[in-house]
Protein backbone atom coordinates (compact mmCIF):
# COMPACT_ATOMS: atom_id res chain seq x y z
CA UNK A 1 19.34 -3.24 -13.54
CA UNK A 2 21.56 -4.01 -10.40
CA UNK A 3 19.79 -6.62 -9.13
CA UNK A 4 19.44 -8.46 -12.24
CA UNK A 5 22.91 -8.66 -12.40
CA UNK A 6 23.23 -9.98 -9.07
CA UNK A 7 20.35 -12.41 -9.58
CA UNK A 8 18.28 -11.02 -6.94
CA UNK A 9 14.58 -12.60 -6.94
CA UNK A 10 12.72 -9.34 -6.70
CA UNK A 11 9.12 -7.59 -7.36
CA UNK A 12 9.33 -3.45 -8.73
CA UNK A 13 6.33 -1.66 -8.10
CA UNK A 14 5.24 1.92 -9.19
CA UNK A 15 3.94 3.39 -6.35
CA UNK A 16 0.43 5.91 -6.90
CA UNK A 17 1.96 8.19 -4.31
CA UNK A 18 5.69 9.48 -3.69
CA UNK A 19 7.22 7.11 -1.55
CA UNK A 20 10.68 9.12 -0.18
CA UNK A 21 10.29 8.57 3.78
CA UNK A 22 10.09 4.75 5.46
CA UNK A 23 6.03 5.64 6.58
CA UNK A 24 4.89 6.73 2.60
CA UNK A 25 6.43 3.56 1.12
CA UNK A 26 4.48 1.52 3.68
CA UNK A 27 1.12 3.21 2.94
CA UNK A 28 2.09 2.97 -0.41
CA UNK A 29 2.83 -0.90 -0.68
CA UNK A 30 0.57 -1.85 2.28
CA UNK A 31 3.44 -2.94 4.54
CA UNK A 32 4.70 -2.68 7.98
CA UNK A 33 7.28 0.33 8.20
CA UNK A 34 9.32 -2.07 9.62
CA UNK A 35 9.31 -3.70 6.35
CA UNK A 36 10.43 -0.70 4.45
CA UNK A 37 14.81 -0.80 4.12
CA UNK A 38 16.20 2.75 4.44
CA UNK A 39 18.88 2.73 2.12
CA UNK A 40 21.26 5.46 4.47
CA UNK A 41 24.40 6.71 3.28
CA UNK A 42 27.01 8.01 5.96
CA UNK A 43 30.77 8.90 6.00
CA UNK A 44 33.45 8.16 7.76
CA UNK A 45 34.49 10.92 10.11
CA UNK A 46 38.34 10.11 9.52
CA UNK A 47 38.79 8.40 6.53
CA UNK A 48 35.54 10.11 4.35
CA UNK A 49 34.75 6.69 3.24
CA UNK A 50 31.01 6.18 1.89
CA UNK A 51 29.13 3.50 4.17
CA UNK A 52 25.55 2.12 2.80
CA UNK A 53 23.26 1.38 6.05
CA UNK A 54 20.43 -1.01 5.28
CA UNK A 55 17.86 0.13 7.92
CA UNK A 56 14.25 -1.28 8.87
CA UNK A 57 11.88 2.00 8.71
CA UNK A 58 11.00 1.55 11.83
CA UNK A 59 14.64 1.93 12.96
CA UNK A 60 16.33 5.35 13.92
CA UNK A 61 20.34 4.98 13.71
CA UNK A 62 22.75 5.23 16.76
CA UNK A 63 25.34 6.63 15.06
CA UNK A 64 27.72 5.84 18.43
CA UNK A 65 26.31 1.93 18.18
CA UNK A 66 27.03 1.90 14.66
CA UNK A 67 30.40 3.45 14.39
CA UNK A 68 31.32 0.43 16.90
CA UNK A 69 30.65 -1.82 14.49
CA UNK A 70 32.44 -0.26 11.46
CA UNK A 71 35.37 1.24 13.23
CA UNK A 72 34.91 5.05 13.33
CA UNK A 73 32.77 7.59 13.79
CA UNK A 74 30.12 8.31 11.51
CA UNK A 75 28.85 12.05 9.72
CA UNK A 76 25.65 12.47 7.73
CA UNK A 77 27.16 13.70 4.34
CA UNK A 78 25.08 16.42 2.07
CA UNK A 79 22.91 15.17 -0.64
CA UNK A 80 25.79 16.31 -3.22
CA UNK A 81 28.18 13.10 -1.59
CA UNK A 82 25.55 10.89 -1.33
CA UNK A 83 24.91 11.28 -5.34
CA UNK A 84 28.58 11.72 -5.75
CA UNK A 85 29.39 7.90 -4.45
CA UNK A 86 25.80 6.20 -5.22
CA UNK A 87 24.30 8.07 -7.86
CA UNK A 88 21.27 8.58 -6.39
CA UNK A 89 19.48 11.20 -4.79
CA UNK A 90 18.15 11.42 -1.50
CA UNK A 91 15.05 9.72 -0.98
CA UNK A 92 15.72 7.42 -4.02
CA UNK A 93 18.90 5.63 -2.74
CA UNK A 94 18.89 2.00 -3.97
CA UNK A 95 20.57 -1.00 -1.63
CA UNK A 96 22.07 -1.84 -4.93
CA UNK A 97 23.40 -0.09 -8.40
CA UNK A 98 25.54 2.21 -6.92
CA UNK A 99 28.25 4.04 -8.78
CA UNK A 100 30.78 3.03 -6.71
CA UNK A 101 31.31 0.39 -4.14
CA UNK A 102 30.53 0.97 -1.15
CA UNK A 103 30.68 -1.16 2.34
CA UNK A 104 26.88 -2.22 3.27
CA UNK A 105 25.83 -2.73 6.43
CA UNK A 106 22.30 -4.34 7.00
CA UNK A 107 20.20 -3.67 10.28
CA UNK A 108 19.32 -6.91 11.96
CA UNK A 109 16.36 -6.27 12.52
CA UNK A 110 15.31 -6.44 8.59
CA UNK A 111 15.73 -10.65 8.82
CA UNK A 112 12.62 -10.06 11.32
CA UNK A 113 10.51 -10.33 8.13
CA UNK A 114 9.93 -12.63 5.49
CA UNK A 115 9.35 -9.60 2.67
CA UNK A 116 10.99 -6.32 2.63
CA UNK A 117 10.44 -3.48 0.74
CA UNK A 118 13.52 -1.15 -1.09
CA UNK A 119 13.97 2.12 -3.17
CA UNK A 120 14.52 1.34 -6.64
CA UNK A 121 15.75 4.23 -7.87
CA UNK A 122 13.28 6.95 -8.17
CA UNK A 123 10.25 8.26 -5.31
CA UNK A 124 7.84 6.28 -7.34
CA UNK A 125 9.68 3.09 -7.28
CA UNK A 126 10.60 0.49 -4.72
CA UNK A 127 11.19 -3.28 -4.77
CA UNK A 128 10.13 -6.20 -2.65
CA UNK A 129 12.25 -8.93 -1.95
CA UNK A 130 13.81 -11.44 1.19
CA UNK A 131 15.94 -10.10 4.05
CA UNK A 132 18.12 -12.74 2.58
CA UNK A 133 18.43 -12.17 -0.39
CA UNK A 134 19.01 -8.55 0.14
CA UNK A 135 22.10 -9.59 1.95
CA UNK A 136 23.57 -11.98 -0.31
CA UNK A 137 23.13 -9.11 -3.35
CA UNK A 138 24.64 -6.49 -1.23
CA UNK A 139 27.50 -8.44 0.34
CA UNK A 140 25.93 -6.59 3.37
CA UNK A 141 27.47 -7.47 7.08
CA UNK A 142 24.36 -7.45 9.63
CA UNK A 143 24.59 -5.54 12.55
CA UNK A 144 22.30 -3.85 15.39
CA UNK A 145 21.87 -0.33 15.05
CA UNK A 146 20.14 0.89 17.34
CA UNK A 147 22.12 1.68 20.77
């Protein structure tokens, strides 16, 4: 697993229901949605790079805001590039373990909380760890992201 190999102190749990959106892995976990990281995939309008967004659940994303802070403008890709460059499918998109590497970005508001919650892989599983932690695993730059 991914974060084993970056030594990231972490809890997986298989959730009873399917836990795809920010607001079912809350329920699911008993968590704030704020707690829940939306692992986002976007491209880069010129370059058609793959950018991972780290993004509290409780966060929508100003694309504008965002593109700001990485240096062009952002496009939501279709689900076939975001398994293409992470290997995962929508709804299942891990902060770590994807098959290529891509630039992360982590939403500033995640280091609000002292647990967060993450897709590991599947709907069924996520995994809890520190905003911290998250960050150091991911090589993630923090940034606001909403406008």
């Amino acid at each position: 697993m991914a974060a084993l190999a970056k030594a990231l102190p972490f809890r997986v749990v298989k959730t009873e229901v399917i836990a795809r959106t920010a607001e079912e892995a809350a329920k699911a976990v008993s968590a704030e949605v704020g707690q829940i990281v939306k692992s986002l995939v976007f491209r880069g309008a010129v370059t058609g790079q793959a950018y991972l967004l780290l993004v509290s659940g409780a966060n929508r994303v100003d694309q504008t805001a965002v593109a700001g802070a990485i240096g062009e403008a952002l496009e939501r890709p279709d689900a076939d590039f975001v398994r293409e460059h992470t290997g995962f499918a929508i709804g299942g998109v891990a902060p770590l373990g994807a098959t290529s590497p891509l630039p992360v970005f982590m939403d500033e508001d995640l280091l609000e909380f002292d647990a967060i919650w993450a897709a590991a892989g599947t709907p069924f599983h996520v995994f809890e760890t520190t905003p911290n932690d998250l960050k150091a695993a991911t090589d993630a730059r923090v940034i606001g992201v909403r406008g």
